[in-house]
Protein backbone atom coordinates (compact mmCIF):
# COMPACT_ATOMS: atom_id res chain seq x y z
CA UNK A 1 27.38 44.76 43.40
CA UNK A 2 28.35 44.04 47.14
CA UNK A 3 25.94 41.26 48.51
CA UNK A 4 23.19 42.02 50.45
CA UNK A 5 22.11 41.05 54.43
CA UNK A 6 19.20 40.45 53.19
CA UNK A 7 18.89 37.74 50.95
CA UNK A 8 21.14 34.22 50.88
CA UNK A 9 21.65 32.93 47.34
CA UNK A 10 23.19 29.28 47.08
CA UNK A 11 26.98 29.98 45.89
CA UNK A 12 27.24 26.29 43.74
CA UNK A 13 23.42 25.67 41.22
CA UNK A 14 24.98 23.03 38.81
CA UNK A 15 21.23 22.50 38.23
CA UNK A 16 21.39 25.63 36.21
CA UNK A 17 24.58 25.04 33.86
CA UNK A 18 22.79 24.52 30.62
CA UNK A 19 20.49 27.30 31.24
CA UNK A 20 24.44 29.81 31.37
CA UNK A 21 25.45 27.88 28.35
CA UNK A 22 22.68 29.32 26.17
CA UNK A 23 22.13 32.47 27.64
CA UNK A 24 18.45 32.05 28.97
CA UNK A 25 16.85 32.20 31.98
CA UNK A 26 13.62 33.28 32.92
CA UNK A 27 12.56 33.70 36.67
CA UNK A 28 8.75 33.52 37.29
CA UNK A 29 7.40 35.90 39.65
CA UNK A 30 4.29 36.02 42.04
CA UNK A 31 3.69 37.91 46.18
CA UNK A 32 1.02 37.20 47.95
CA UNK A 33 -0.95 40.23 48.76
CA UNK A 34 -2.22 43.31 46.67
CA UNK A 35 -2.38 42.17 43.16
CA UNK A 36 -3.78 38.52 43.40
CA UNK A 37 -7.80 39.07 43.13
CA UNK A 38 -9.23 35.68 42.81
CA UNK A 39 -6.40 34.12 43.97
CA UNK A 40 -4.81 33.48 40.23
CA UNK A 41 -1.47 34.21 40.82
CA UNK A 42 -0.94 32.44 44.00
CA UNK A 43 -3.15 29.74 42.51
CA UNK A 44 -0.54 29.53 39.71
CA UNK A 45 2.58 29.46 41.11
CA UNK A 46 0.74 26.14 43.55
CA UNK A 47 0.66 25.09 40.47
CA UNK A 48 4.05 25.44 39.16
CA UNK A 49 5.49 24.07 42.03
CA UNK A 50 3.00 20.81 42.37
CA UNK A 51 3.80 20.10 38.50
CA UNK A 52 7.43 21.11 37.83
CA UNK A 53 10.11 18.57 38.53
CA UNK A 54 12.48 19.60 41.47
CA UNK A 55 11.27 22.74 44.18
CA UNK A 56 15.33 23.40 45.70
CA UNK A 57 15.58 26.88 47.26
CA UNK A 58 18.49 28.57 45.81
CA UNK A 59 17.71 31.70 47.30
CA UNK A 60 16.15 33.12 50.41
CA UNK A 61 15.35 36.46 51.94
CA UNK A 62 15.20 37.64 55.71
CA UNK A 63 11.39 38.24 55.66
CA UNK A 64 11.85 39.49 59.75
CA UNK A 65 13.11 42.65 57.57
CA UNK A 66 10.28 43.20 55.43
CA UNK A 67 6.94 41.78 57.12
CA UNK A 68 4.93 44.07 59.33
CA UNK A 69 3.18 41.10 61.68
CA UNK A 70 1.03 43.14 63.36
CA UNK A 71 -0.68 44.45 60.04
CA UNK A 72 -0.75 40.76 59.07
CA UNK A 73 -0.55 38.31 62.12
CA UNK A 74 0.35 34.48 60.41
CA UNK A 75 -1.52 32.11 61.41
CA UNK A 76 -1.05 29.23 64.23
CA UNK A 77 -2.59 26.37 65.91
CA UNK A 78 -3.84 26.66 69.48
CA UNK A 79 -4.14 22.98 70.75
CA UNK A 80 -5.98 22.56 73.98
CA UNK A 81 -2.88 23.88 75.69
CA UNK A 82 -0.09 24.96 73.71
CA UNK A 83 0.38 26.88 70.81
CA UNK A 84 1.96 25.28 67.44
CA UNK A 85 2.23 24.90 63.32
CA UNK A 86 3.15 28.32 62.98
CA UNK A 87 2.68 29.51 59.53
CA UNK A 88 5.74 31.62 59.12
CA UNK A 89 5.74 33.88 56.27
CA UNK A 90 8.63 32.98 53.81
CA UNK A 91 9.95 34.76 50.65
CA UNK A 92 11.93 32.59 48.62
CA UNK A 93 13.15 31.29 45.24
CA UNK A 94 12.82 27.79 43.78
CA UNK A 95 14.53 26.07 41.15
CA UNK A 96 11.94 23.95 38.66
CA UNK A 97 12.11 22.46 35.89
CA UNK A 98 9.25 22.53 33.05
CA UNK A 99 7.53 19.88 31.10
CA UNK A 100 10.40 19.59 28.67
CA UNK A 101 13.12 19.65 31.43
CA UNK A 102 14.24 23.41 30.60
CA UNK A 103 15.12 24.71 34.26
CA UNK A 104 13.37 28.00 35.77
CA UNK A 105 12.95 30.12 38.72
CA UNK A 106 10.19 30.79 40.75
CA UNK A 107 10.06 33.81 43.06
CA UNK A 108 6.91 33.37 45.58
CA UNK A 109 5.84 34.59 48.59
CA UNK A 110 4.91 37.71 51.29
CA UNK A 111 5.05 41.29 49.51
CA UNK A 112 6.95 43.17 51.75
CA UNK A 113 5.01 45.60 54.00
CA UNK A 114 8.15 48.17 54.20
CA UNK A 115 12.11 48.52 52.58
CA UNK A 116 10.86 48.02 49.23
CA UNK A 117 14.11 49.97 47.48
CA UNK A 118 16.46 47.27 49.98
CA UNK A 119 13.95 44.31 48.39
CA UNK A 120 14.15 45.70 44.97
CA UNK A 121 18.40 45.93 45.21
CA UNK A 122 18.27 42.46 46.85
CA UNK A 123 16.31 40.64 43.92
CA UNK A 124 19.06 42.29 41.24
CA UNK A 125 21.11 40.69 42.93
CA UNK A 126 19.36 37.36 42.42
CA UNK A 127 19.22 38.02 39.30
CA UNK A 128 22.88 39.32 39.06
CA UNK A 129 24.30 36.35 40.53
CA UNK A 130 21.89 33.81 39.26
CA UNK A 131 22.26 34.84 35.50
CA UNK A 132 18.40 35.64 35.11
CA UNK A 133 17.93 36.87 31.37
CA UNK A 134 14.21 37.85 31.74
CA UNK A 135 11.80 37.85 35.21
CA UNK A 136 7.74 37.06 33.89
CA UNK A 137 5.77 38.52 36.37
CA UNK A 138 1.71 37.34 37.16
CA UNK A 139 -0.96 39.42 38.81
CA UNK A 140 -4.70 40.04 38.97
CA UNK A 141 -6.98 42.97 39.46
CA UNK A 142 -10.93 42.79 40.58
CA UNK A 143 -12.65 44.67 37.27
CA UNK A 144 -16.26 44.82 36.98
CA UNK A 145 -16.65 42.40 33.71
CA UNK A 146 -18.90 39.30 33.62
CA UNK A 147 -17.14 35.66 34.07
CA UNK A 148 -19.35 34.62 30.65
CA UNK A 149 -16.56 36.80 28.32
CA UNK A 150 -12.74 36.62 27.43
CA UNK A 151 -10.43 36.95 30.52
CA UNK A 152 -8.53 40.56 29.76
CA UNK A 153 -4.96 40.72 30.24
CA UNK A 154 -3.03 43.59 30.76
CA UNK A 155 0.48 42.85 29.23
CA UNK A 156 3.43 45.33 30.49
CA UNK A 157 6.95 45.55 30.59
CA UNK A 158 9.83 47.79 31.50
CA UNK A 159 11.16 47.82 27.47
CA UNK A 160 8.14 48.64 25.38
CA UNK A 161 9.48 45.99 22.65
CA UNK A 162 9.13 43.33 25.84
CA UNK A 163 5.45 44.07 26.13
CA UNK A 164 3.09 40.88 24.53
CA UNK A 165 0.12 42.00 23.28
CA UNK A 166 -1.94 45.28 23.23
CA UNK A 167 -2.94 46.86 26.31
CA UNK A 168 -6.28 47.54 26.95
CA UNK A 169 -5.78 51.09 28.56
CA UNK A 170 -5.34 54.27 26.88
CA UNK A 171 -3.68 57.32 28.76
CA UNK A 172 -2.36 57.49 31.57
CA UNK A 173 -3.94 55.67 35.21
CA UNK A 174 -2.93 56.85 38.85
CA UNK A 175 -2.86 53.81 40.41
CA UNK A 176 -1.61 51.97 44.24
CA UNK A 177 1.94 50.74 43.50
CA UNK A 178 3.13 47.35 44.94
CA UNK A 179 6.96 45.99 45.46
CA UNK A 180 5.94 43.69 42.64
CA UNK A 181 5.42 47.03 40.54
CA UNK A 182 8.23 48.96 41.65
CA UNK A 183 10.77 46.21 40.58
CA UNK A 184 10.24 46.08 37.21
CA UNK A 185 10.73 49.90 37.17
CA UNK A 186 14.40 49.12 39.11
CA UNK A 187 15.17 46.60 36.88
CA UNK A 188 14.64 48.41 34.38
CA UNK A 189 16.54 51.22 35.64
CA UNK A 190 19.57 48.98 35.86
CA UNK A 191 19.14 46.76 32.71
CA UNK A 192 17.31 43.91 33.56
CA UNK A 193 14.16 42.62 31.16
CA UNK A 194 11.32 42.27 33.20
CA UNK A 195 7.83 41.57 31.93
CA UNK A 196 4.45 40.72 32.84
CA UNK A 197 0.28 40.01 32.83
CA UNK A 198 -2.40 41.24 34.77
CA UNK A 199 -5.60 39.49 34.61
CA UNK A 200 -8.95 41.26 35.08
CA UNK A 201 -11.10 38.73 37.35
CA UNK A 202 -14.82 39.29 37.92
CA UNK A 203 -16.25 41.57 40.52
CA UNK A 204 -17.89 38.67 42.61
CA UNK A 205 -15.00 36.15 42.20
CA UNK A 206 -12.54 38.25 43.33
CA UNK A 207 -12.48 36.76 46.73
CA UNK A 208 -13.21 33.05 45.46
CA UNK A 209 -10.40 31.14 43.95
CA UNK A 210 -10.77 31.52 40.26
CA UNK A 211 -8.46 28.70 38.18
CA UNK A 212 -9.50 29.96 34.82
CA UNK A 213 -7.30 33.11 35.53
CA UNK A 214 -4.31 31.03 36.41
CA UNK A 215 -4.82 29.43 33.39
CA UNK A 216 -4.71 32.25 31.10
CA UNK A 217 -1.50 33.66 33.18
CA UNK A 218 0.14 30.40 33.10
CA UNK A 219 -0.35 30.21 29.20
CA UNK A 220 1.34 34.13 28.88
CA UNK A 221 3.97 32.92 31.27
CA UNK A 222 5.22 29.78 28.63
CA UNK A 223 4.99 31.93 25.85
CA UNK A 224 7.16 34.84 27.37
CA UNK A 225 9.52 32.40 29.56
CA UNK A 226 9.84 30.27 26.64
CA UNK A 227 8.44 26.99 28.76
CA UNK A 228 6.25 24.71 28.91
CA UNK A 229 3.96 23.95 31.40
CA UNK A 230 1.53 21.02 31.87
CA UNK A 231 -1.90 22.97 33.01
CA UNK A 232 -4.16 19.84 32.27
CA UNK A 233 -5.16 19.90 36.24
CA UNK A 234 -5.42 23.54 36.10
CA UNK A 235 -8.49 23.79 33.56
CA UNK A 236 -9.70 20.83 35.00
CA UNK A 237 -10.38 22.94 38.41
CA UNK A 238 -11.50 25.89 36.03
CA UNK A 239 -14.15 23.56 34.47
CA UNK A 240 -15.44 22.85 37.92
CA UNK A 241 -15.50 25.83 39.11
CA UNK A 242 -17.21 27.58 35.98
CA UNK A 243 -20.26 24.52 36.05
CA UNK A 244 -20.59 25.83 39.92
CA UNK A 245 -20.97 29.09 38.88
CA UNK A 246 -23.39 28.12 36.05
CA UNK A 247 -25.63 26.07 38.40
CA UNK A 248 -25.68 28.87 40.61
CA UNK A 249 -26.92 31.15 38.36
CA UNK A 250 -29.11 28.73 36.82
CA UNK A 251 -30.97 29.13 40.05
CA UNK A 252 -30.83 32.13 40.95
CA UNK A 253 -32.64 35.25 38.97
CA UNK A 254 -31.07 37.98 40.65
CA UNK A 255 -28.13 37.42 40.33
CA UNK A 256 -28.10 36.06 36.74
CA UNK A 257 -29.61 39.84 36.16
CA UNK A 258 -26.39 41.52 37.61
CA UNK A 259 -24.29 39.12 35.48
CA UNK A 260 -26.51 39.94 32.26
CA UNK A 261 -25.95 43.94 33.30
CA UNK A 262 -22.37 43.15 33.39
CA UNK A 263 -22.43 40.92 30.10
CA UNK A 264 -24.27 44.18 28.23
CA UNK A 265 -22.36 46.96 29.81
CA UNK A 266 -19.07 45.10 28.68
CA UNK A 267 -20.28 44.11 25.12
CA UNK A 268 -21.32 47.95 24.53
CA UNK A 269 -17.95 48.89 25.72
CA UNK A 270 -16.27 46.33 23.24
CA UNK A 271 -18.32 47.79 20.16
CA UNK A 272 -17.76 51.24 20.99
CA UNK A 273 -13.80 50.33 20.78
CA UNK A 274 -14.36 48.97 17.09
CA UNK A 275 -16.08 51.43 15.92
CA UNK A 276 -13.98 53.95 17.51
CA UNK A 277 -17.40 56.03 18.43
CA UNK A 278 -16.41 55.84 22.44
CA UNK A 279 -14.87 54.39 25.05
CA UNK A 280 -17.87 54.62 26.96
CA UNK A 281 -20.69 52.66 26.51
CA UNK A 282 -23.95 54.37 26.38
CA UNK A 283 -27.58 53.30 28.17
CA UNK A 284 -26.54 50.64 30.07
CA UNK A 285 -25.72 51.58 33.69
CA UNK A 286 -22.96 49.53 35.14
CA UNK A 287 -24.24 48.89 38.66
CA UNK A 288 -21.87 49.46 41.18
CA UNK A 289 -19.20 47.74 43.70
CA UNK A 290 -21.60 48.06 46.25
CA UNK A 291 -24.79 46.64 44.27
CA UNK A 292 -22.61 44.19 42.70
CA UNK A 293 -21.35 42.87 46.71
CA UNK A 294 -25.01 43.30 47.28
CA UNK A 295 -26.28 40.56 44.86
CA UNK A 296 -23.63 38.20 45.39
CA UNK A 297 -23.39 37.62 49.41
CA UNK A 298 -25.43 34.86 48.56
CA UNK A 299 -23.81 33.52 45.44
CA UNK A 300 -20.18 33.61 47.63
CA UNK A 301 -22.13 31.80 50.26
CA UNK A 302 -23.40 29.18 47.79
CA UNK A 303 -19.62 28.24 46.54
CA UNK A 304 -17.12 26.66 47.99
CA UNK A 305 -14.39 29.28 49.78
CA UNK A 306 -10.73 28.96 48.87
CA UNK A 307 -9.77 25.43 49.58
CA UNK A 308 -6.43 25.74 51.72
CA UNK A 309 -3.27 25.02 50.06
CA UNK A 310 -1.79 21.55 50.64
CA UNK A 311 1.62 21.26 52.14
CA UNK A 312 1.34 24.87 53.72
CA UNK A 313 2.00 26.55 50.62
CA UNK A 314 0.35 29.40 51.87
CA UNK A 315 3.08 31.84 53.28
CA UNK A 316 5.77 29.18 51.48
CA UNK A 317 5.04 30.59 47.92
C-alpha cells in the first residue's frame, strides 16, 4: 500500500532480522484514554518499557493530526515567569526485547480524538512494513465486582480461533467503540491477526492505579505474544497496594459492607452460571454507581493517588 503522511516507520530495523527469519512477530498494544480503568494498561506497558532491554522508536505518527487539545489540554510547567516541560502527547512504537531476548513491539500512547479510519490504515501499514504476524492488545473496563475475587478477563479477537479463553458475555452488547476497537475490526478486514484482553477492575479502583490488573494482562500478553516478561516488580506493587486496601477496610465498616454486597452479589451471579438456573442473581441488590462513589470518597481519599510516571512516560507511552 502507498505510505502514509501520517506515520514515519524507520526504513533499516536489523534489530528485527531473526524475528523475519522465523516468521513471528507480535506487536503489543495499549492508548491512553477510554479503555484503561485503573490505570492497568498504561501501568503495563510502564512496565514493559522499564523491564525490556532496548526502547528504539521505529515508528512514529503525526499526533498534530489526531489529538483534539482543547478536549484534552497536555500539561506544562508555569515557572515564576515563563512557561516550560511541555508534556507533548506522542504516539509511537518501540522496539523491546523480552526476558529471553525475543524482540517485540510496543504501540503506546494518545487514542486519537478524530481520523480514526486514516489511524487504522496507518498502523497496517506498520504492520505491513514491519512484518507484524499478530498485534496483542490490553485494556480495562470499571465493572462493579469486589477486589477480594478473580480478576475477569474478557478475551477477543478478530478470528474466533485467535480468541484465548471463554468470554464471559453471552449475546450481543451495544457498547462505546474506541480506535483501539475499531482496529482490530480493520485488521481483520484486511488479514491481519489481532487479539486481545480486557480486564474488569473494581468499581472504586477504577480511578486508583491498580497493578494486580497489569499483572493479569501482562501474563495473557506472554502467553498470546509468545514472550516472556519479568513481572516480579509488578506483583510486588500489587501486593502493596492490595495490604492498603486491606488496612483500609480493616478500619472502616462501611465500606467493608459495600465490598461484602459486592463479594455476595458476584458469588450469586457465579453459582447461578453453574447451575445454569440464571444469569441473574437473586436477593441480593447490587448497590449502585452512585452508592458505590458514595462509600468510597473516603476510601480514594485514604490511598495514595496515581503516583506520576517517571521519565514522563505519561503522553510518551
Amino acid at each position: 500500500m502507498p505510505r502514509d503522511r501520517l506515520v514515519h516507520i524507520v526504513d533499516d530495523v536489523p534489530e528485527l532480522a531473526s524475528a523475519w527469519e522465523t516468521g513471528d512477530l507480535t506487536m503489543v498494544l495499549a492508548l491512553d484514554g477510554f479503555l484503561d480503568a485503573g490505570n492497568a494498561s498504561a501501568r503495563a506497558t510502564s512496565h514493559l518499557i522499564d523491564n525490556c532491554e532496548g526502547g528504539s522508536v521505529v515508528a512514529t505518527f503525526d499526533v498534530d493530526q489526531f489529538h483534539d487539545y482543547r478536549a484534552r489540554r497536555p500539561a506544562m510547567s508555569f515557572i515564576r515567569d515563563h512557561y516550560a516541560d511541555y508534556d507533548a502527547p506522542r504516539l509511537l512504537v518501540r522496539l523491546l526485547r523480552d526476558a529471553g531476548g525475543t524482540p517485540f513491539l510496543l504501540m503506546s500512547g494518545t487514542e486519537p480524538d478524530n481520523r480514526w479510519e486514516a489511524f487504522s490504515r496507518s498502523v497496517r501499514q506498520v504492520v505491513e512494513q514491519l512484518r507484524v504476524t499478530r498485534v496483542v492488545s490490553m485494556g480495562s473496563v470499571p465493572m462493579a465486582v469486589p477486589h477480594t475475587r478473580p480478576i475477569a478477563i474478557t478475551p477477543h479477537a478478530n478470528r474466533p480461533e485467535l480468541v484465548m479463553g471463554t468470554s464471559p458475555w453471552r449475546g450481543e452488547l451495544r457498547i462505546p467503540s474506541s480506535a483501539q476497537s475499531l482496529l482490530e475490526i480493520k485488521l481483520g478486514e484486511w488479514g491481519h491477526d489481532m487479539l486481545g484482553f480486557v480486564a474488569h477492575i473494581p468499581h472504586y479502583l477504577a480511578q486508583l492505579d491498580y497493578p494486580k490488573a497489569s499483572v493479569m494482562l501482562l501474563e495473557r500478553v506472554e502467553l498470546a505474544g509468545r514472550l516472556t516478561i519479568d513481572l516480579t516488580a509488578l506483583r510486588d506493587l500489587a501486593e502493596q497496594r492490595e495490604e492498603e486496601i486491606s488496612r483500609y477496610l480493616s478500619d472502616n465498616e462501611e465500606v467493608a459492607d459495600v465490598v461484602a454486597a459486592l463479594e455476595r452479589q458476584y458469588d450469586a451471579f457465579d453459582e447461578a452460571e453453574e447451575s445454569g438456573s440464571s444469569l441473574l442473581a437473586q436477593g441480593e441488590p447490587l448497590p449502585t454507581g452512585d452508592e458505590i462513589g458514595q462509600q468510597f470518597e473516603q476510601f480514594l481519599a485514604g490511598l495514595d493517588g496515581p503516583e506520576p510516571e517517571a521519565g514522563g512516560h505519561d503522553g510518551e507511552r
